[in-house]
C-alpha atoms as a PDB file:
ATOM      1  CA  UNK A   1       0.000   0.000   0.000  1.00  0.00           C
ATOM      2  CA  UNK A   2       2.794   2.448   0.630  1.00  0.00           C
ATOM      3  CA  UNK A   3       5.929   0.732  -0.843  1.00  0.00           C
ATOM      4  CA  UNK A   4       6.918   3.061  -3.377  1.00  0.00           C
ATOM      5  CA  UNK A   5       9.128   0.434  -4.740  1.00  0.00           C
ATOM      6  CA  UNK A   6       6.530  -1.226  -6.230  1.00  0.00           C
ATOM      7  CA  UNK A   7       3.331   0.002  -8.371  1.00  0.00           C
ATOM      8  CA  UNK A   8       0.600   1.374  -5.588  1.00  0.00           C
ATOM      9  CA  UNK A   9      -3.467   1.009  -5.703  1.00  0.00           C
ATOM     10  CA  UNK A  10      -5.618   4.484  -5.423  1.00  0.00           C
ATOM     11  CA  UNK A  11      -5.194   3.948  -1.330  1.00  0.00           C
ATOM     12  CA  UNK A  12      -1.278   3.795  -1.649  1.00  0.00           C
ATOM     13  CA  UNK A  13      -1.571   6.612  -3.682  1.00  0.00           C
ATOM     14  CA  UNK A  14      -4.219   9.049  -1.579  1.00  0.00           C
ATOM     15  CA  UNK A  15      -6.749   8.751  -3.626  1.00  0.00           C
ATOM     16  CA  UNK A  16      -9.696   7.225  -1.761  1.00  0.00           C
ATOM     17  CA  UNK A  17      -8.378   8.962   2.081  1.00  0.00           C
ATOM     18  CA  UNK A  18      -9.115  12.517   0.173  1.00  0.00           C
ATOM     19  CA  UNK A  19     -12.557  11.155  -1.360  1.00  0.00           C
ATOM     20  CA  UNK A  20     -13.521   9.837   2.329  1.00  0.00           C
ATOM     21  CA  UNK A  21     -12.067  12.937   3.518  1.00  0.00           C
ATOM     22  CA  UNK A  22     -13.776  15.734   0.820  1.00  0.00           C
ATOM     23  CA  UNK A  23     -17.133  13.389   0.708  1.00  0.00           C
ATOM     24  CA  UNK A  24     -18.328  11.839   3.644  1.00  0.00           C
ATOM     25  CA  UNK A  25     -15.791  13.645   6.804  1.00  0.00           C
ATOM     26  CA  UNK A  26     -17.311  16.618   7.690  1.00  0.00           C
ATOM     27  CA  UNK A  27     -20.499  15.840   6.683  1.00  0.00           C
ATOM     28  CA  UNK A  28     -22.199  15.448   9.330  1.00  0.00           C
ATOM     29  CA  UNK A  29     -25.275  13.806   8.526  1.00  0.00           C
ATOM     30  CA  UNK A  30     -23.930  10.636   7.321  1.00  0.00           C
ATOM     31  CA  UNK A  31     -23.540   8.730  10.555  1.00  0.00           C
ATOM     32  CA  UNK A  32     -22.239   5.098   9.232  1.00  0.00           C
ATOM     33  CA  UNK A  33     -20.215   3.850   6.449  1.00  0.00           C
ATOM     34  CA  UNK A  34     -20.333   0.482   4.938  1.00  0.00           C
ATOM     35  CA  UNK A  35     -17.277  -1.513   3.622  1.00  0.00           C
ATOM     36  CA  UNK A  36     -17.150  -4.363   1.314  1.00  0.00           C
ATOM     37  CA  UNK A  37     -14.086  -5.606  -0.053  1.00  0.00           C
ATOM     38  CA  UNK A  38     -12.154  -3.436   2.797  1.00  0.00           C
ATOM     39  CA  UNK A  39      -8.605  -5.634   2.556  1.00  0.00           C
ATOM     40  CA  UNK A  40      -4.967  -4.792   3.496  1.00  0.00           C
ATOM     41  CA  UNK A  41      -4.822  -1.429   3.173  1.00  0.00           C
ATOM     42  CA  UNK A  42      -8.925   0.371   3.502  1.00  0.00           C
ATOM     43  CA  UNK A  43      -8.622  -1.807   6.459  1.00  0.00           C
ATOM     44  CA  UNK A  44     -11.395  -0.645   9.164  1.00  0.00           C
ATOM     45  CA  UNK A  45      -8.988   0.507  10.780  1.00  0.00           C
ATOM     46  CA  UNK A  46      -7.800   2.541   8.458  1.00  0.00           C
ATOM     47  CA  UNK A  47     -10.567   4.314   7.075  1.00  0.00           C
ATOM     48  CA  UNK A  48     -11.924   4.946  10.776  1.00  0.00           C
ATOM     49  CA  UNK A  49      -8.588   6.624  11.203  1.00  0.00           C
ATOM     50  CA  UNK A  50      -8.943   8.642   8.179  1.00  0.00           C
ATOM     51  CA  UNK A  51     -12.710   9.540   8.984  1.00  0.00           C
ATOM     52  CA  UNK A  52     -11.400  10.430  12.490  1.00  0.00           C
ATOM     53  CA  UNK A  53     -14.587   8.696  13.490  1.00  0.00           C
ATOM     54  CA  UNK A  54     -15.446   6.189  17.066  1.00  0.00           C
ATOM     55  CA  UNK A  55     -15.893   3.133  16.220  1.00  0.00           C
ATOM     56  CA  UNK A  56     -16.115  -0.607  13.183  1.00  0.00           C
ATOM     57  CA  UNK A  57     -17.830  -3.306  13.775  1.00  0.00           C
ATOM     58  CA  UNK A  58     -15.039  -5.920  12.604  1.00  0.00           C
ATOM     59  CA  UNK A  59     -13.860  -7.143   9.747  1.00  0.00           C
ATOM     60  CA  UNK A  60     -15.074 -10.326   8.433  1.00  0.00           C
ATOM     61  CA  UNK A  61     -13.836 -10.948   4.674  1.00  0.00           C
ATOM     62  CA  UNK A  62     -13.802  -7.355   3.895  1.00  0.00           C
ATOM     63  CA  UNK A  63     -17.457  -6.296   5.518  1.00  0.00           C
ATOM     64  CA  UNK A  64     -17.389  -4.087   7.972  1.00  0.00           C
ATOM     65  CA  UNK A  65     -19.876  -1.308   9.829  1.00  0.00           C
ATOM     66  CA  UNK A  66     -18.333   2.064  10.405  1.00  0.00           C
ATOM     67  CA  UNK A  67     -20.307   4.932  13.133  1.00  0.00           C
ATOM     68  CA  UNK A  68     -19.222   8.263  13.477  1.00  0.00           C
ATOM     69  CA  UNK A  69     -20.463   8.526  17.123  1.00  0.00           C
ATOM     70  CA  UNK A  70     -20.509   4.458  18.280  1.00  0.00           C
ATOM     71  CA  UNK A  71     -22.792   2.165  18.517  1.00  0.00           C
ATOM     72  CA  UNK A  72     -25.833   2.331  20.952  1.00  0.00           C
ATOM     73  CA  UNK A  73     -26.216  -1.939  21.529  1.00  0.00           C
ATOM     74  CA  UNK A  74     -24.138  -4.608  20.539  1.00  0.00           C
ATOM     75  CA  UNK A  75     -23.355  -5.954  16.516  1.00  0.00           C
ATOM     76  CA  UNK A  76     -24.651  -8.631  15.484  1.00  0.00           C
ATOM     77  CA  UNK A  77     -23.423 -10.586  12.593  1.00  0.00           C
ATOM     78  CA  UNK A  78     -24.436 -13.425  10.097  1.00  0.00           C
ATOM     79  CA  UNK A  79     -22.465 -15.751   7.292  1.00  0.00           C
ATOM     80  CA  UNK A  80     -24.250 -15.573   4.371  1.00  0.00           C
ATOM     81  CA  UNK A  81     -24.690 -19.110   2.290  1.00  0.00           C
ATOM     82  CA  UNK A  82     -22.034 -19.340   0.028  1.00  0.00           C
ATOM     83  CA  UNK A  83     -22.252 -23.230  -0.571  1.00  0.00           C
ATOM     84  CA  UNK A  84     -23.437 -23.026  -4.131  1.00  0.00           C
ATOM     85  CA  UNK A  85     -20.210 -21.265  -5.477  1.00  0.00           C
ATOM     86  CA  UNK A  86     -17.285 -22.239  -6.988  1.00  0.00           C
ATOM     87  CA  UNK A  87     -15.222 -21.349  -3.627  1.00  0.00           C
ATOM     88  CA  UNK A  88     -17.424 -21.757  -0.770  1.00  0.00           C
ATOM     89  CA  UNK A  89     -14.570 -20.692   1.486  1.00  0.00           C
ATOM     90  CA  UNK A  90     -14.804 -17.357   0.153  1.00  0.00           C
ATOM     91  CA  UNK A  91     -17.157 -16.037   2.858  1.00  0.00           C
ATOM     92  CA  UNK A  92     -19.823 -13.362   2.385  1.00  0.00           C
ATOM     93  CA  UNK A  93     -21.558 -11.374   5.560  1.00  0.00           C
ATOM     94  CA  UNK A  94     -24.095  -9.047   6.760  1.00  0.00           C
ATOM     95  CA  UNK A  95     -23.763  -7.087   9.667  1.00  0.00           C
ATOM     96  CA  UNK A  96     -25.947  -5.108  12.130  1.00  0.00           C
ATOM     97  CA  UNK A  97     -26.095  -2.588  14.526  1.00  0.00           C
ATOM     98  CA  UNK A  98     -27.640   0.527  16.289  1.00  0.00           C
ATOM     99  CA  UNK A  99     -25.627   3.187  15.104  1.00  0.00           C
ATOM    100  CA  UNK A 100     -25.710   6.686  17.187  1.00  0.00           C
ATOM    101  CA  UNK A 101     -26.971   9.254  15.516  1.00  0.00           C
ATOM    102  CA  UNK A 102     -25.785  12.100  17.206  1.00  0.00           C
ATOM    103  CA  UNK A 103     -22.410  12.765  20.003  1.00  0.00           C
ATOM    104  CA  UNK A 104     -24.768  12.082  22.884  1.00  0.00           C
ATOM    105  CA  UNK A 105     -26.500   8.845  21.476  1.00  0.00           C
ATOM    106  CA  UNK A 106     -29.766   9.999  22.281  1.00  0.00           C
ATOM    107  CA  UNK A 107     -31.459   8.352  19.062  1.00  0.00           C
ATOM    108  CA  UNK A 108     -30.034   5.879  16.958  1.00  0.00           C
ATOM    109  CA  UNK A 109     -30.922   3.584  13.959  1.00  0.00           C
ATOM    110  CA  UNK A 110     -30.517  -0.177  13.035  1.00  0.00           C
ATOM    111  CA  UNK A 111     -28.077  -0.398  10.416  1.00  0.00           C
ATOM    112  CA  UNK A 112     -26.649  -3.415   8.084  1.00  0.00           C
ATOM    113  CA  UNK A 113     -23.697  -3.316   6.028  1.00  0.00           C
ATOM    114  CA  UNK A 114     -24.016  -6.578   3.462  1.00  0.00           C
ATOM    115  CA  UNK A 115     -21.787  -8.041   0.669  1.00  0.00           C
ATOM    116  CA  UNK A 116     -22.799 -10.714  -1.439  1.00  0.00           C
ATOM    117  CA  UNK A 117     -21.049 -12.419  -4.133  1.00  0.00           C
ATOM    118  CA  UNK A 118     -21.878 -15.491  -6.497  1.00  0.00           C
ATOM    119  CA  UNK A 119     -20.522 -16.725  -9.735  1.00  0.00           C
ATOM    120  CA  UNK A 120     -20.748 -20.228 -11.600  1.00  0.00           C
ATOM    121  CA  UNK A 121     -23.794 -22.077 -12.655  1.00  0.00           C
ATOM    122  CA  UNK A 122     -25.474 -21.203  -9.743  1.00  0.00           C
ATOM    123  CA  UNK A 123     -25.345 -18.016  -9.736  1.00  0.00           C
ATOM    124  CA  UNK A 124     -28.506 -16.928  -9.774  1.00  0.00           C
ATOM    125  CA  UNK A 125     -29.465 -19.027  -6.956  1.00  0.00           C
ATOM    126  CA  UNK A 126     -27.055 -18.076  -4.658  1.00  0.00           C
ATOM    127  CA  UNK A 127     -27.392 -14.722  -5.346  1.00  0.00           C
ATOM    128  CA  UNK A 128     -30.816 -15.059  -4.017  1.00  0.00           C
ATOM    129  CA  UNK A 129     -30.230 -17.424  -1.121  1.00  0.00           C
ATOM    130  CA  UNK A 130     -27.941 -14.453   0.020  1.00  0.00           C
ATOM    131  CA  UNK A 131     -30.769 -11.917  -0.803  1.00  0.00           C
ATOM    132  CA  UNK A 132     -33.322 -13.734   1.419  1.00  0.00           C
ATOM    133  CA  UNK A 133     -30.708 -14.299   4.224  1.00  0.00           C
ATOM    134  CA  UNK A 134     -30.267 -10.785   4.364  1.00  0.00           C
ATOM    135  CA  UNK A 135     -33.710  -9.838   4.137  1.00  0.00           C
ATOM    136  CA  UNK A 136     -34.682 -12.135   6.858  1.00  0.00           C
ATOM    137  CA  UNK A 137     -31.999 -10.548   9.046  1.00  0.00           C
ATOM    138  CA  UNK A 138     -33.133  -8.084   8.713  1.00  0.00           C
ATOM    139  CA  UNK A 139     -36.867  -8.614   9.135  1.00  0.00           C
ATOM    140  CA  UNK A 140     -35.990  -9.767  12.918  1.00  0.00           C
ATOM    141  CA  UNK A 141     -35.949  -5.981  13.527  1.00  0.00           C
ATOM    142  CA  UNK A 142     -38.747  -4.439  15.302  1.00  0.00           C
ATOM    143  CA  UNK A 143     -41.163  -3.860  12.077  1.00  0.00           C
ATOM    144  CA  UNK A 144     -41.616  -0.279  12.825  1.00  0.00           C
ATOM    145  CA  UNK A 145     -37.547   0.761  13.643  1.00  0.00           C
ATOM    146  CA  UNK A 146     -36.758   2.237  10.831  1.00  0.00           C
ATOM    147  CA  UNK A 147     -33.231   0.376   8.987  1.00  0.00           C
ATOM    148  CA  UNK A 148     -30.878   1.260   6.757  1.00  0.00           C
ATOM    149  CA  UNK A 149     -28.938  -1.343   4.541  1.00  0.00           C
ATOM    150  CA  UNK A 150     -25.704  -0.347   2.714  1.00  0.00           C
ATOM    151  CA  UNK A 151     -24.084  -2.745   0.732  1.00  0.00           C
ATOM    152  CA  UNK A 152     -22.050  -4.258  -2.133  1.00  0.00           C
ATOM    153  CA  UNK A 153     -24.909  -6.406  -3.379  1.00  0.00           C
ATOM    154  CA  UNK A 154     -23.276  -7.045  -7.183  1.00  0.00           C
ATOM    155  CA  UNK A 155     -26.871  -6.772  -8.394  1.00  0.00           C
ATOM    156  CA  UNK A 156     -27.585  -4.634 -11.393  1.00  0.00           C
ATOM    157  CA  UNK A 157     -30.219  -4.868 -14.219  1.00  0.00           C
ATOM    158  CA  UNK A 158     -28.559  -4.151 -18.075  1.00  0.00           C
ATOM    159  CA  UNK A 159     -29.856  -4.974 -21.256  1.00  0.00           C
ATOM    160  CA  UNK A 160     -26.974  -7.053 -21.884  1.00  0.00           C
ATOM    161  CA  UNK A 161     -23.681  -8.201 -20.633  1.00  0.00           C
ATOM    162  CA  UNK A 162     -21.530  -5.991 -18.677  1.00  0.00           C
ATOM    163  CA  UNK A 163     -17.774  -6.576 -17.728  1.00  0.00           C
ATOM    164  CA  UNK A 164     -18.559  -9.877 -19.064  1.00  0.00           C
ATOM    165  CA  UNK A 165     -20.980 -10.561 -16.852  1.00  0.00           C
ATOM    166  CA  UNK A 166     -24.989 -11.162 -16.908  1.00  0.00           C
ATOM    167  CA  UNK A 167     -26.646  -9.183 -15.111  1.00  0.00           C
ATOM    168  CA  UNK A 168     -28.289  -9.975 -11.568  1.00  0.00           C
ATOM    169  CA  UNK A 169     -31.940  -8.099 -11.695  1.00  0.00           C
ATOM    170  CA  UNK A 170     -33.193  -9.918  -8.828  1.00  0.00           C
END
């Protein structure tokens, strides 16, 4: 990430701390960040850091839950069902909390930070066995709590192909 001997990604580079820094930093009514794919370097750690923010949920395979003021209860988190694709062992999650919305934590809101990934044959149908895992996750909530769900759900609807792949309209 920062060894200038050798060729460095947009974090070794800057690039995404001054985006997280010019974007979401001072604005002060985004609360919670999601991560997907957060590896090596756009660790949670890292971004927190950058964000100057209180507190991550974790890091399980790249997911993670970010709050600018904490969390108000514990995080709760759930493997997704990966089973159907080529490498099961590559894990996908969904996480939860109550996320403070303000210094004092007087209110807060249930938020989940997803990322689901399938490719092969089944595709399709573990896309949407990691859909309805997440939705049922999140239907445990309190019906009338309002939620928030940020994630990297590689759905998309196209008219054809795109990076050669179909897409996931589901």
């Amino acid at each position: 990430c920062t060894d200038r001997s050798k060729p460095l990604n947009a974090w070794g580079l800057g690039v995404v701390q001054k985006e997280l820094e010019r974007a979401v930093k001072d604005d002060r009514s985004i609360i919670a960040l999601g991560l997907a794919e957060a590896w090596n370097c756009a660790k949670p750690d890292a971004v927190l850091k950058v964000l100057g923010w209180a507190a991550h949920a974790g890091e399980r395979n790249g997911v993670s839950l970010l709050a600018r003021h904490g969390f108000a209860g514990p995080v709760e988190w759930l493997q997704l069902d990966t089973t159907l694709n080529p490498n099961p062992a590559d894990t996908m999650w969904v996480v939860r909390a109550p996320v403070c919305a303000d210094a004092a934590c007087s209110r807060s809101i249930q938020v989940l930070s997803s990322h689901w990934y399938a490719s092969g044959t089944t595709r399709l149908e573990s896309f949407e066995r990691q859909a309805r895992q997440t939705v049922d996750f999140m239907s445990r909530l309190d019906a009338s709590e309002a939620h928030v769900l940020i994630g990297d759900l590689n759905g998309w609807d196209e008219g054809g192909t795109v990076c050669n792949q179909a897409p996931v309209p589901g």
